[in-house]
PDB file of N, CA and C in Angstrom:
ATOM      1  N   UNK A   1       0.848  -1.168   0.000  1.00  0.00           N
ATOM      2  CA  UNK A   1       0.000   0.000   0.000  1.00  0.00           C
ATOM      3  C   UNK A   1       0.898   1.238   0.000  1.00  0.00           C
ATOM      4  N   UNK A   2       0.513   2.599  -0.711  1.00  0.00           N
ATOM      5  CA  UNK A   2       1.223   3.240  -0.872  1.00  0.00           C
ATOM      6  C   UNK A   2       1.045   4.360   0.068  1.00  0.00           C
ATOM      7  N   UNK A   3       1.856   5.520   0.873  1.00  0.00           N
ATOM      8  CA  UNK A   3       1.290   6.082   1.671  1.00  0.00           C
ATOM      9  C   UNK A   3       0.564   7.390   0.808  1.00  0.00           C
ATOM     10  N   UNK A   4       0.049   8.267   1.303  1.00  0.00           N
ATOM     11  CA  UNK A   4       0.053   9.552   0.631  1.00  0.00           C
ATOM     12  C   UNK A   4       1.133  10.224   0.640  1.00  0.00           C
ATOM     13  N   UNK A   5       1.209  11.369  -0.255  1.00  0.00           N
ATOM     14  CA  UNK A   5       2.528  12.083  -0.456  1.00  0.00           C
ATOM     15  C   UNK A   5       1.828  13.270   0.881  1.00  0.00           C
ATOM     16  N   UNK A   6       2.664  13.932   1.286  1.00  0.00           N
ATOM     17  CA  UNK A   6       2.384  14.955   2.123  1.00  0.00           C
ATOM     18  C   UNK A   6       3.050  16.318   1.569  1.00  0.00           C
ATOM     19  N   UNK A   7       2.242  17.562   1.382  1.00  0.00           N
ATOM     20  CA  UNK A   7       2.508  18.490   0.265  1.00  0.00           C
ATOM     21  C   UNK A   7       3.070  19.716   1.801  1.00  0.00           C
ATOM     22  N   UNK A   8       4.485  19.835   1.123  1.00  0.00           N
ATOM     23  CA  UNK A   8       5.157  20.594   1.574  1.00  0.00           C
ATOM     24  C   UNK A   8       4.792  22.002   1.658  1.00  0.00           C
ATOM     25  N   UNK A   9       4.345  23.249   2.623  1.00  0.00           N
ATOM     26  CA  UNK A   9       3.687  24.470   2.605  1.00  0.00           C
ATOM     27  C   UNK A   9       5.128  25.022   3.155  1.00  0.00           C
ATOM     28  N   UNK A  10       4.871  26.295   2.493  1.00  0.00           N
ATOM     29  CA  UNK A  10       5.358  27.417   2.600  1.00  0.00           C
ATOM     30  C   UNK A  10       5.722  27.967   4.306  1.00  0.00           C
ATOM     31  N   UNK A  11       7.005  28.199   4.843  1.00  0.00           N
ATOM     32  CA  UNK A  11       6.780  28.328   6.164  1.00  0.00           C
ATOM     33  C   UNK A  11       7.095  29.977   6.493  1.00  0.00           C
ATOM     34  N   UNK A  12       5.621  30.960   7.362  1.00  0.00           N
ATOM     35  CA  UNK A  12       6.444  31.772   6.718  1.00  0.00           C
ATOM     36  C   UNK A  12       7.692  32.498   8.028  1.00  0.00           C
ATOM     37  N   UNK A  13       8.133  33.666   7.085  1.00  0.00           N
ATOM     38  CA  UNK A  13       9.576  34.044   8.141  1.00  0.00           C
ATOM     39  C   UNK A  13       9.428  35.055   9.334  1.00  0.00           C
ATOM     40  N   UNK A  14       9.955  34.887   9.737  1.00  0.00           N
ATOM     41  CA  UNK A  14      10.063  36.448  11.423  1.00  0.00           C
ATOM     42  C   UNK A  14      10.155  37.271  10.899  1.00  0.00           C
ATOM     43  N   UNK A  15      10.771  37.615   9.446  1.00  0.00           N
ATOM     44  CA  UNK A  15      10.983  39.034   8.636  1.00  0.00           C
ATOM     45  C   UNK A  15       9.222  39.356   8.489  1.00  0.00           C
ATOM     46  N   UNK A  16       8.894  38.768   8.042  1.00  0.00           N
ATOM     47  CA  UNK A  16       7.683  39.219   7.089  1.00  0.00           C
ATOM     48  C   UNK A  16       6.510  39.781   7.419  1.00  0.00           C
ATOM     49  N   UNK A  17       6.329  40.989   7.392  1.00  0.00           N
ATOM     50  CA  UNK A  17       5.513  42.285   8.046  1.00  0.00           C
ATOM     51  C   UNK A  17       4.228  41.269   7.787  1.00  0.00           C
ATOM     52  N   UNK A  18       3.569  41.780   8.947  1.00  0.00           N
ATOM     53  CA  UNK A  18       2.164  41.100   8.473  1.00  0.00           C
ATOM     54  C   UNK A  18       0.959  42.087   7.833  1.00  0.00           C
ATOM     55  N   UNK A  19       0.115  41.749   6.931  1.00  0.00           N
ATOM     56  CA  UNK A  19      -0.268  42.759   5.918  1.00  0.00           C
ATOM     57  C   UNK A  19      -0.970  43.712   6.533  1.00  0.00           C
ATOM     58  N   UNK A  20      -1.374  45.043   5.909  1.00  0.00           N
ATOM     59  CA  UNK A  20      -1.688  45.669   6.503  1.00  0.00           C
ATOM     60  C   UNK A  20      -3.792  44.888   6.411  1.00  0.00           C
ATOM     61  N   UNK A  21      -4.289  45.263   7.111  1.00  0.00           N
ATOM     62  CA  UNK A  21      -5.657  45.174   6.908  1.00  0.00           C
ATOM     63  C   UNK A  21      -6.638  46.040   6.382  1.00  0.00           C
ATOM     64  N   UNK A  22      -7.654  46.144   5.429  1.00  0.00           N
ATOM     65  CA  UNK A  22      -8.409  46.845   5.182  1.00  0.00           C
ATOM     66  C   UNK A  22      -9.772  46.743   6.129  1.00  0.00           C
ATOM     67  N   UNK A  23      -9.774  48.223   6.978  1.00  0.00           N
ATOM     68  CA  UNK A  23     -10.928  48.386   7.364  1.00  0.00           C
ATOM     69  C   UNK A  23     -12.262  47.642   7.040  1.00  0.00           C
ATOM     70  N   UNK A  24     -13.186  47.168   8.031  1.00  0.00           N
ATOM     71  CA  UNK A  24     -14.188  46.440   7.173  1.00  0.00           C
ATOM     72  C   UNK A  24     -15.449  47.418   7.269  1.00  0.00           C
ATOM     73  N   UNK A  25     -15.315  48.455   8.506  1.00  0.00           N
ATOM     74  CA  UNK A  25     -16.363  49.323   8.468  1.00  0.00           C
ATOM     75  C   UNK A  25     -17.300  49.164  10.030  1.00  0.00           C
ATOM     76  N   UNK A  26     -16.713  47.767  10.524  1.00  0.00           N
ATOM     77  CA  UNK A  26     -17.577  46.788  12.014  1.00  0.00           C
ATOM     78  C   UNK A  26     -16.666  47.202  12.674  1.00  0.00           C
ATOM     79  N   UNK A  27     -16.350  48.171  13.581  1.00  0.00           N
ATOM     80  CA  UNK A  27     -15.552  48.409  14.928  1.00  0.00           C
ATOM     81  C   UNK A  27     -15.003  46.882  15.294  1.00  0.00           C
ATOM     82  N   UNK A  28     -15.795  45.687  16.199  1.00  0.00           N
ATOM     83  CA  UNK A  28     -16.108  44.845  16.736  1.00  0.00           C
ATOM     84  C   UNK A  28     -15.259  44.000  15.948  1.00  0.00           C
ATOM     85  N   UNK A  29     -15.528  43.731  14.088  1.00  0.00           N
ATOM     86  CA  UNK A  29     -14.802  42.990  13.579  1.00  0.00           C
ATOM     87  C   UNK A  29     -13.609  43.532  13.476  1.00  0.00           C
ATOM     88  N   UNK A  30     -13.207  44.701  12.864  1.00  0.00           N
ATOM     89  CA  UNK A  30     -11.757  45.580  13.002  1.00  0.00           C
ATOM     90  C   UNK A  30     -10.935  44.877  14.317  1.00  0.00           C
ATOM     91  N   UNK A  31     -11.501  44.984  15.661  1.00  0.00           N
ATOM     92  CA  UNK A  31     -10.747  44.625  16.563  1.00  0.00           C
ATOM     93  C   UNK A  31     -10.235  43.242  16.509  1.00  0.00           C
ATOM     94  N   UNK A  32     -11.187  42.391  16.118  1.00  0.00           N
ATOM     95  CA  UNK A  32     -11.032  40.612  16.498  1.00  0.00           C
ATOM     96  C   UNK A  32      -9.989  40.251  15.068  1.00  0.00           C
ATOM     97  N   UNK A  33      -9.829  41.168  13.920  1.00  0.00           N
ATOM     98  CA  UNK A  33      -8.989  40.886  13.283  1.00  0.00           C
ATOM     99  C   UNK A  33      -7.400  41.335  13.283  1.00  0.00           C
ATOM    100  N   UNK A  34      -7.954  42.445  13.981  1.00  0.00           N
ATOM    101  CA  UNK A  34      -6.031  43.386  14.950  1.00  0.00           C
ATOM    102  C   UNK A  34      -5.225  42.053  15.545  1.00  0.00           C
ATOM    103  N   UNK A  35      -5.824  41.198  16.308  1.00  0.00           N
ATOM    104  CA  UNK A  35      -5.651  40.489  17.100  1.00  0.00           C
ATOM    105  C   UNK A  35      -4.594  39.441  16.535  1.00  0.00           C
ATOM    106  N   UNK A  36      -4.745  38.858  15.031  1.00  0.00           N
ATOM    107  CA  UNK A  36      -4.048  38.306  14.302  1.00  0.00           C
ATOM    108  C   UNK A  36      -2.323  38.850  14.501  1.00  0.00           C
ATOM    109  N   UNK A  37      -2.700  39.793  14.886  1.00  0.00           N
ATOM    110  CA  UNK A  37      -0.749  40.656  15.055  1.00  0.00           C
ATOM    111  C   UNK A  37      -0.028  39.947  15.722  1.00  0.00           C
ATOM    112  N   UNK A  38      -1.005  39.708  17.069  1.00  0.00           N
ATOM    113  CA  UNK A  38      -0.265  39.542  18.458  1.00  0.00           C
ATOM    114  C   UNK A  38       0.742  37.681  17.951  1.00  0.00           C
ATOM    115  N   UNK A  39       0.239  36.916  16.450  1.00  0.00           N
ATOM    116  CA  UNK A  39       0.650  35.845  16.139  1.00  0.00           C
ATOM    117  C   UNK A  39       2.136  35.990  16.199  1.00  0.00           C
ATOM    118  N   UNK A  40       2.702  37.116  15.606  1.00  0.00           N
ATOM    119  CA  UNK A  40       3.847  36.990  15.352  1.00  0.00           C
ATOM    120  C   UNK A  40       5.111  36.895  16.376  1.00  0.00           C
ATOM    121  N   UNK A  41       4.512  37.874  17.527  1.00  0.00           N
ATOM    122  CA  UNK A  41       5.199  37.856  18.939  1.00  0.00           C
ATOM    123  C   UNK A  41       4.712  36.797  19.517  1.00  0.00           C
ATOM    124  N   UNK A  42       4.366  35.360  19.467  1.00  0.00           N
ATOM    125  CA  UNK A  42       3.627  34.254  20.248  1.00  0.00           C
ATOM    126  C   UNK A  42       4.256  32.943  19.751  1.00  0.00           C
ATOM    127  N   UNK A  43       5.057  32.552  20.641  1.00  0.00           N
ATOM    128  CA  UNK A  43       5.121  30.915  20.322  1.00  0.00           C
ATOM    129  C   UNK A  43       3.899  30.462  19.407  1.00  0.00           C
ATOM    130  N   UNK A  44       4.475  29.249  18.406  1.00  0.00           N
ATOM    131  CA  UNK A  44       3.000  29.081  17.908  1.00  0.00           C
ATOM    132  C   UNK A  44       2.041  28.106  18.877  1.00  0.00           C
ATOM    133  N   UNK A  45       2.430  27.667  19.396  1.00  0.00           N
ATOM    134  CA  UNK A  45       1.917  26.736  20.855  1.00  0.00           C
ATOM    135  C   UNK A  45       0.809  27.778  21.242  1.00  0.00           C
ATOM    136  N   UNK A  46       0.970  29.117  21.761  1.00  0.00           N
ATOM    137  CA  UNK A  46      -0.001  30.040  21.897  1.00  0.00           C
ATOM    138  C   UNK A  46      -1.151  30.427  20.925  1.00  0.00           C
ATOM    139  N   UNK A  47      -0.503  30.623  19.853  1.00  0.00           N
ATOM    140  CA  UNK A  47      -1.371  30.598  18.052  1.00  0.00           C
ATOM    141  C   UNK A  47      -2.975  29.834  18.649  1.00  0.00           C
ATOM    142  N   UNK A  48      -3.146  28.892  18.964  1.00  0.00           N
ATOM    143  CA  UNK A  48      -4.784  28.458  18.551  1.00  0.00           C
ATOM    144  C   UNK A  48      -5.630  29.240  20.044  1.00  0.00           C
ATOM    145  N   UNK A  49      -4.574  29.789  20.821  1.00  0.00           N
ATOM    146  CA  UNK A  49      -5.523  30.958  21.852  1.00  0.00           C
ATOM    147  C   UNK A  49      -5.975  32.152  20.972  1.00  0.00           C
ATOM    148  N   UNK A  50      -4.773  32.636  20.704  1.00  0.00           N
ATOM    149  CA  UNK A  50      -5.564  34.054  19.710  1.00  0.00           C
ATOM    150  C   UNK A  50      -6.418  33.527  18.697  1.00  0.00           C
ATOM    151  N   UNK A  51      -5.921  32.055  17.890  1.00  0.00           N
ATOM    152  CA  UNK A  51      -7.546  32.209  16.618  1.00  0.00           C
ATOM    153  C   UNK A  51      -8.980  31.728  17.630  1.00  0.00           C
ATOM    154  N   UNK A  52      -8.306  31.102  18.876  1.00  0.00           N
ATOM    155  CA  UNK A  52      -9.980  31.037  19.461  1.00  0.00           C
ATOM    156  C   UNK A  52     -10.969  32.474  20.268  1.00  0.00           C
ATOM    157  N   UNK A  53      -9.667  32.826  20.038  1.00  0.00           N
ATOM    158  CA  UNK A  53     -10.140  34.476  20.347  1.00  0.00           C
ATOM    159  C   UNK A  53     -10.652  35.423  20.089  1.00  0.00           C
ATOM    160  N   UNK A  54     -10.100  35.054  18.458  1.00  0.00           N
ATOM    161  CA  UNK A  54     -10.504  36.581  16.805  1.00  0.00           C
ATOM    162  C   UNK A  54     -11.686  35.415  16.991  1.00  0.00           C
ATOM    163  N   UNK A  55     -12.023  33.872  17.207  1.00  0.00           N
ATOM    164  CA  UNK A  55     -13.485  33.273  16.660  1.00  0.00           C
ATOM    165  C   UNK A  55     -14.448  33.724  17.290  1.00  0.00           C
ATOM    166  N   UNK A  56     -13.904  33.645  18.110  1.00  0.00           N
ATOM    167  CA  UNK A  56     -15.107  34.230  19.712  1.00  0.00           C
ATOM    168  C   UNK A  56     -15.089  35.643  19.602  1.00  0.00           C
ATOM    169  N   UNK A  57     -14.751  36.634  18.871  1.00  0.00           N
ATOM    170  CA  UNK A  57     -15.107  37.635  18.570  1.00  0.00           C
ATOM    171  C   UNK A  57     -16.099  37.910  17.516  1.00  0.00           C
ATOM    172  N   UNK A  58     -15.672  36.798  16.804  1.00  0.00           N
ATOM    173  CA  UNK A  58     -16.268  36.718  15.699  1.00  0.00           C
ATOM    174  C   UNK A  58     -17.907  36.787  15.309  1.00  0.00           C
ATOM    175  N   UNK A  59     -17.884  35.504  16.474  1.00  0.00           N
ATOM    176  CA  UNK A  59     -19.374  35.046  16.414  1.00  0.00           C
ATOM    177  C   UNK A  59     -19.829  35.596  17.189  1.00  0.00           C
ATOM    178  N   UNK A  60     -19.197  36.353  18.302  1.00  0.00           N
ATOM    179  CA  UNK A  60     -20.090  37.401  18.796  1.00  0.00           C
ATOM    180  C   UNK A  60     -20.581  38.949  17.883  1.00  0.00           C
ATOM    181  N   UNK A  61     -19.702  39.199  17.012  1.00  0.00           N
ATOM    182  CA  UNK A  61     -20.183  40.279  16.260  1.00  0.00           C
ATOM    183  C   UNK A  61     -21.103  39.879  15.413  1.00  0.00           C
ATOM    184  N   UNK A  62     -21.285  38.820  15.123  1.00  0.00           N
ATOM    185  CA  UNK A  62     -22.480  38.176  13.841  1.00  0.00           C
ATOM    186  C   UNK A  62     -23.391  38.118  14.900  1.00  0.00           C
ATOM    187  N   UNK A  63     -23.419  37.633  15.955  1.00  0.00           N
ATOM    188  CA  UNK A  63     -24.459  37.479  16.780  1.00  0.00           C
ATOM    189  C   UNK A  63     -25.342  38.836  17.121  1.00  0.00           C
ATOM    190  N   UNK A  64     -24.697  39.852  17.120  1.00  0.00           N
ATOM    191  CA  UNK A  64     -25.016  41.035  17.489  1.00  0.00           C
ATOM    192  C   UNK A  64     -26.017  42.004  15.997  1.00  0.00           C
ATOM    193  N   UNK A  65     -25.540  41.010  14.800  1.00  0.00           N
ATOM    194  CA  UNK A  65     -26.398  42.107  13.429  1.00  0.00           C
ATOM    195  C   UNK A  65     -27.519  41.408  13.952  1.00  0.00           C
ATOM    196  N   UNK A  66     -27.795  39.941  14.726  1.00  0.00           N
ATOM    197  CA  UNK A  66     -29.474  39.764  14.512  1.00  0.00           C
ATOM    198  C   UNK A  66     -30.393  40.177  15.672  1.00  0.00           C
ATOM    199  N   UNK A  67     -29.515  41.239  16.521  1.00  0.00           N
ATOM    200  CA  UNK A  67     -30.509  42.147  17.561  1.00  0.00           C
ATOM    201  C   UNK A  67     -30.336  43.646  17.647  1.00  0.00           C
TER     202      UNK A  67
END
């Protein structure tokens, strides 16, 4: 049996500014996407706190257009 190949990704570097963001116009979302910054200063071990963080921002700002 053959295994799968496993596709090599791009890793990226400590140099590499992280992009700037375009305003979306949602205060609430603006903030939970700032948050993505704090990745670069963070072990990635830390990494799935901040994306559970920008999520939980997330779905609280969607939660908020239906009241």
């Amino acid at each position: 049996m053959n295994s799968p190949e496993i596709a090599e990704l791009p890793q990226a570097q400590a140099d590499t500014p992280f992009p700037e963001l375009e305003p979306t116009g949602d205060e609430a979302v603006d903030d939970a996407l700032e948050r993505l910054r704090e990745l670069a200063e963070r072990p990635t071990e830390q990494h799935p706190e901040v994306y559970d963080g920008v999520h939980q921002r997330l779905q609280e700002a969607l939660a908020d257009l239906g009241r």
